[in-house]
PDB file of N, CA and C in Angstrom:
ATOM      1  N   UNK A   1      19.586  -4.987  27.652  1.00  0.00           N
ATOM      2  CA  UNK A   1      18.237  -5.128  27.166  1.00  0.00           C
ATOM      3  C   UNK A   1      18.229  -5.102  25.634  1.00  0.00           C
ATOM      4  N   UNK A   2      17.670  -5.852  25.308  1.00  0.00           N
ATOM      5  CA  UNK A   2      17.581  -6.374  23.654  1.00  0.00           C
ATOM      6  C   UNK A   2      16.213  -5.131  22.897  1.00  0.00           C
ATOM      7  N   UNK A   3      16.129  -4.609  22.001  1.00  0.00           N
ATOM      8  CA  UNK A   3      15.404  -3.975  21.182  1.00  0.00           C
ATOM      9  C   UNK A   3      14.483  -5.383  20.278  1.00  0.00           C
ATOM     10  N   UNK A   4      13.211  -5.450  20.579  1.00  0.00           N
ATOM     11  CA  UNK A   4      12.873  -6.186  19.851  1.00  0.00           C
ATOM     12  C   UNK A   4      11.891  -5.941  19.019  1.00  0.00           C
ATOM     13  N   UNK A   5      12.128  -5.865  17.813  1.00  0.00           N
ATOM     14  CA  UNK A   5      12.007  -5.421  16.114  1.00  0.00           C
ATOM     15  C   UNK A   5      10.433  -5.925  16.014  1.00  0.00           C
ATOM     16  N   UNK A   6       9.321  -5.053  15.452  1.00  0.00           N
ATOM     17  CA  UNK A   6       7.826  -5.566  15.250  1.00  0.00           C
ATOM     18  C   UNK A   6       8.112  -6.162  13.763  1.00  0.00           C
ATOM     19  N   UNK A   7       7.681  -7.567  13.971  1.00  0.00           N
ATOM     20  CA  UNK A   7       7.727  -8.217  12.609  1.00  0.00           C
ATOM     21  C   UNK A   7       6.234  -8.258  11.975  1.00  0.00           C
ATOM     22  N   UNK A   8       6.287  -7.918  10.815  1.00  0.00           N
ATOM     23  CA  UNK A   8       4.503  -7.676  10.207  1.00  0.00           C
ATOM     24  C   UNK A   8       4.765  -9.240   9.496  1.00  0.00           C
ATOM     25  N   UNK A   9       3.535  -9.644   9.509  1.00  0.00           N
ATOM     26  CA  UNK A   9       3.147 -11.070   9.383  1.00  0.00           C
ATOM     27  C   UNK A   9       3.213 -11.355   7.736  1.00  0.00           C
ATOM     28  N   UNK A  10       3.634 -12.209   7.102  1.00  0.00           N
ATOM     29  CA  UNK A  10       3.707 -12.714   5.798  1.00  0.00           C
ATOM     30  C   UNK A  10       2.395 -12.638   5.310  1.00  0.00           C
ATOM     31  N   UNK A  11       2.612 -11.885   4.176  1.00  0.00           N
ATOM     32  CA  UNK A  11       0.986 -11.639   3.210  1.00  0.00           C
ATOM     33  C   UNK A  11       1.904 -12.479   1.815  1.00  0.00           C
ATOM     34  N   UNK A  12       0.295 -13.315   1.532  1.00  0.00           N
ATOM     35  CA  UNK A  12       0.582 -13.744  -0.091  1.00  0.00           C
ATOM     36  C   UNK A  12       0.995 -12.490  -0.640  1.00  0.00           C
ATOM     37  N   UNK A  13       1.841 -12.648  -1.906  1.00  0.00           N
ATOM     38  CA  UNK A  13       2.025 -11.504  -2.600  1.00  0.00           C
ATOM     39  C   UNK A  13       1.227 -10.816  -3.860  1.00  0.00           C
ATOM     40  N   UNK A  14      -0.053 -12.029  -3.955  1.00  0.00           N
ATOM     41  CA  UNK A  14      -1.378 -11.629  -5.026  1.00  0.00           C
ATOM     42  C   UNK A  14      -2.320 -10.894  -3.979  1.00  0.00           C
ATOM     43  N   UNK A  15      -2.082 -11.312  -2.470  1.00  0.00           N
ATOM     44  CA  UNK A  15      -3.507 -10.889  -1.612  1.00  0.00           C
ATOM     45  C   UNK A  15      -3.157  -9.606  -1.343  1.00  0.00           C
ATOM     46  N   UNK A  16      -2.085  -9.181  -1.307  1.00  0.00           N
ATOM     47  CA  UNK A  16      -1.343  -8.036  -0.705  1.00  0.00           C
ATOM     48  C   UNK A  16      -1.834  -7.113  -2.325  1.00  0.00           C
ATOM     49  N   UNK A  17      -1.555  -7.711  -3.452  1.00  0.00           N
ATOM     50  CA  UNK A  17      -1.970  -6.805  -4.971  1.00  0.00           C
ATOM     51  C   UNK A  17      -3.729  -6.536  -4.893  1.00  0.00           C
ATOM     52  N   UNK A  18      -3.688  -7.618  -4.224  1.00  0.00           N
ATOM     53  CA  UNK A  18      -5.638  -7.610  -4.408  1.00  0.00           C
ATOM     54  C   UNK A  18      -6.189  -5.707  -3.003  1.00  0.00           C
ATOM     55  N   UNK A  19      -5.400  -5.991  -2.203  1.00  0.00           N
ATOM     56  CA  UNK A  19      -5.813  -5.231  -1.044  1.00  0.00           C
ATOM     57  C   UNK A  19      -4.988  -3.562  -1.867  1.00  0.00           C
ATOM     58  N   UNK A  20      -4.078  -3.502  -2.163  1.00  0.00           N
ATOM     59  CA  UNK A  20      -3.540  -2.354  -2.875  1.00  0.00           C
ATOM     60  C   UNK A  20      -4.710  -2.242  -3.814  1.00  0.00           C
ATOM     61  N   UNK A  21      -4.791  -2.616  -4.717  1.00  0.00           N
ATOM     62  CA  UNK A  21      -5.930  -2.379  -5.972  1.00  0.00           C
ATOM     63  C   UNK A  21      -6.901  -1.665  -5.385  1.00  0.00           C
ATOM     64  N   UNK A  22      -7.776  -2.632  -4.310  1.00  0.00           N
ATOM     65  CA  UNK A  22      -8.896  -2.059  -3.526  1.00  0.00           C
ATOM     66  C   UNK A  22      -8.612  -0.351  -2.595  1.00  0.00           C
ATOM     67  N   UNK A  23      -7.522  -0.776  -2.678  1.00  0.00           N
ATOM     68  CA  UNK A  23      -7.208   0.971  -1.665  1.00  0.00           C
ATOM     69  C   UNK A  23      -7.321   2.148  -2.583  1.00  0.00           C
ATOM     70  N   UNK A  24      -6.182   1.554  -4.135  1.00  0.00           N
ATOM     71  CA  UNK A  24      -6.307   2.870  -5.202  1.00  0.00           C
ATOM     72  C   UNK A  24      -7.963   2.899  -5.448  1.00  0.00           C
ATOM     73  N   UNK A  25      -9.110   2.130  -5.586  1.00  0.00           N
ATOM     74  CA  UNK A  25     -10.225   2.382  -5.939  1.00  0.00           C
ATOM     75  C   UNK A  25     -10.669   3.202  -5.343  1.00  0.00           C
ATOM     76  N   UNK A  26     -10.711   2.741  -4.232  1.00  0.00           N
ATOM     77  CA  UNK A  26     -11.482   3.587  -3.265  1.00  0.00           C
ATOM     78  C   UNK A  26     -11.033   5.139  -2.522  1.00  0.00           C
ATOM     79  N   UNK A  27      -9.772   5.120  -3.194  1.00  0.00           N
ATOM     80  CA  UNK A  27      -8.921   6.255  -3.319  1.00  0.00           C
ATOM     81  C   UNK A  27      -9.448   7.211  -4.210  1.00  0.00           C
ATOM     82  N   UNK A  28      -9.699   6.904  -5.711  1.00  0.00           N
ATOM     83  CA  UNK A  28      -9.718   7.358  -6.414  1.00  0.00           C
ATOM     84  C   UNK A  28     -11.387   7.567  -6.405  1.00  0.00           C
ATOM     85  N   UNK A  29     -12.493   7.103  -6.119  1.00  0.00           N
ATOM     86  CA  UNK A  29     -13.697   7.107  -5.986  1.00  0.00           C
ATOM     87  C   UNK A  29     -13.796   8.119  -4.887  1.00  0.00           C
ATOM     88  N   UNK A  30     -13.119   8.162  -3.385  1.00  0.00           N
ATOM     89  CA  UNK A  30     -13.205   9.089  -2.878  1.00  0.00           C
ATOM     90  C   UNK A  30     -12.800  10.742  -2.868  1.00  0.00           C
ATOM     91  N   UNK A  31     -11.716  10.533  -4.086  1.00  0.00           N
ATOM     92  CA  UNK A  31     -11.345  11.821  -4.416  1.00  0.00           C
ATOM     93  C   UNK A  31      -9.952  12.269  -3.354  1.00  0.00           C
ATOM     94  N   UNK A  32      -9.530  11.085  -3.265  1.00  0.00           N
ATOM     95  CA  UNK A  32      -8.135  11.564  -2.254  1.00  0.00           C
ATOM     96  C   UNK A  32      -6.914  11.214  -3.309  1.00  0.00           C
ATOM     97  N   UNK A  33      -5.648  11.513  -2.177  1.00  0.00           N
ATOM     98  CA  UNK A  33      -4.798  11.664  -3.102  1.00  0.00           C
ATOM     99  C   UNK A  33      -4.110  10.233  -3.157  1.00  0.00           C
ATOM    100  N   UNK A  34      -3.521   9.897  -4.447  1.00  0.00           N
ATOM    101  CA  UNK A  34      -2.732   8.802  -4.716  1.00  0.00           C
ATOM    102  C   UNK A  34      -1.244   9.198  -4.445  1.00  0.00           C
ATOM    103  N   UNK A  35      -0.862  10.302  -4.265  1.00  0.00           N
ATOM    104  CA  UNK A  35       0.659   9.845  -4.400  1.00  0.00           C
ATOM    105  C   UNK A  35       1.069  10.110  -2.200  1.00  0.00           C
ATOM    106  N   UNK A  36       0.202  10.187  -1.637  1.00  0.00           N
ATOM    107  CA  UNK A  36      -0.155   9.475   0.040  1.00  0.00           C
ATOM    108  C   UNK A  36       0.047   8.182  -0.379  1.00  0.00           C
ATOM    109  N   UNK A  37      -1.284   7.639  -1.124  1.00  0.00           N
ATOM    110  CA  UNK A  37      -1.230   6.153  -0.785  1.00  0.00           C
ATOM    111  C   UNK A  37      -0.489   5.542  -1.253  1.00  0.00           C
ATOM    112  N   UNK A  38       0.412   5.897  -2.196  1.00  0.00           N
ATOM    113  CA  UNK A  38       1.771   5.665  -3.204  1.00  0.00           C
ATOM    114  C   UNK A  38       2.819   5.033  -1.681  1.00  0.00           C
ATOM    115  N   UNK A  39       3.088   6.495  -1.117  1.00  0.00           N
ATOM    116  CA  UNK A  39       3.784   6.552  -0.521  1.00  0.00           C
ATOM    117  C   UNK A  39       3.789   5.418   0.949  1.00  0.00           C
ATOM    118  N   UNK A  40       2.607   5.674   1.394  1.00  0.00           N
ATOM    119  CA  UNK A  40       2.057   4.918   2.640  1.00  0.00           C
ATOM    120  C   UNK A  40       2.428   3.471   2.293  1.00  0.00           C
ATOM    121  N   UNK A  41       1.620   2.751   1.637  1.00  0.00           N
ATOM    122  CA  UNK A  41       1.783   1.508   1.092  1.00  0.00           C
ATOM    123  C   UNK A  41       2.870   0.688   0.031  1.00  0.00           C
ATOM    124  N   UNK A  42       3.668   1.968  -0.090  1.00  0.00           N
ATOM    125  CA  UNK A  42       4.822   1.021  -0.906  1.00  0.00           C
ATOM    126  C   UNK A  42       4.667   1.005  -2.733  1.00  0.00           C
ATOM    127  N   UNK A  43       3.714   1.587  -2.805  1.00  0.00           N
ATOM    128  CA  UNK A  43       3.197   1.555  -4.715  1.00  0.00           C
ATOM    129  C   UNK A  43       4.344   1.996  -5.649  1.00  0.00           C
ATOM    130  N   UNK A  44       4.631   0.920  -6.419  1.00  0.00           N
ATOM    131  CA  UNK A  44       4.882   1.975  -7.647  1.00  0.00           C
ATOM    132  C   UNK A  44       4.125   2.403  -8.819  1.00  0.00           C
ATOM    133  N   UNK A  45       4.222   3.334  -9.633  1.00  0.00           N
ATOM    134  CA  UNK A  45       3.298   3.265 -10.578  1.00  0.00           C
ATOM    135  C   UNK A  45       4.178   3.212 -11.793  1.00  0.00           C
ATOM    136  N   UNK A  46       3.476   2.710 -12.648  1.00  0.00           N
ATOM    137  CA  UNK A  46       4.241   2.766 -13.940  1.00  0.00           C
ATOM    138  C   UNK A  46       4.384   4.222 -14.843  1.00  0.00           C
ATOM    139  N   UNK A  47       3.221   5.138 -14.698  1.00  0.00           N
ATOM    140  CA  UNK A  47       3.576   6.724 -15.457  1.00  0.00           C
ATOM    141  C   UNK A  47       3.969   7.680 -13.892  1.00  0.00           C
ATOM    142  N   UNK A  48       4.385   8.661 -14.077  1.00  0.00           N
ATOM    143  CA  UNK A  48       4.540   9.786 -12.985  1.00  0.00           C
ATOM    144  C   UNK A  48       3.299  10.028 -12.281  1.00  0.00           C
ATOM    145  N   UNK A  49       2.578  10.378 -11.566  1.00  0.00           N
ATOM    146  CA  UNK A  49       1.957  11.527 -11.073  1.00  0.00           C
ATOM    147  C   UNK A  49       1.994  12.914 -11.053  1.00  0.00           C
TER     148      UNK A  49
END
């Protein structure tokens, strides 16, 4: 029996910046933490946290 691997579907790589952007906003408007959504989604940031 073969293991068969979930492939996540090809995102443009501006639509994928556009949907990150929108997450830190609403991150940061809600008062949660960024270095979750850092982590969750793959972010880097350019200063530390």
């Amino acid at each position: 029996m073969e293991k068969k691997e979930k492939k996540q579907p090809v995102m443009n790589v501006f639509l994928r910046m556009l949907e990150d952007k929108r997450a830190i906003r609403e991150c940061i408007r809600k008062g949660g933490d960024l270095k979750t959504l850092e982590q969750s989604r793959g972010i880097k940031f350019a200063k530390p946290l």
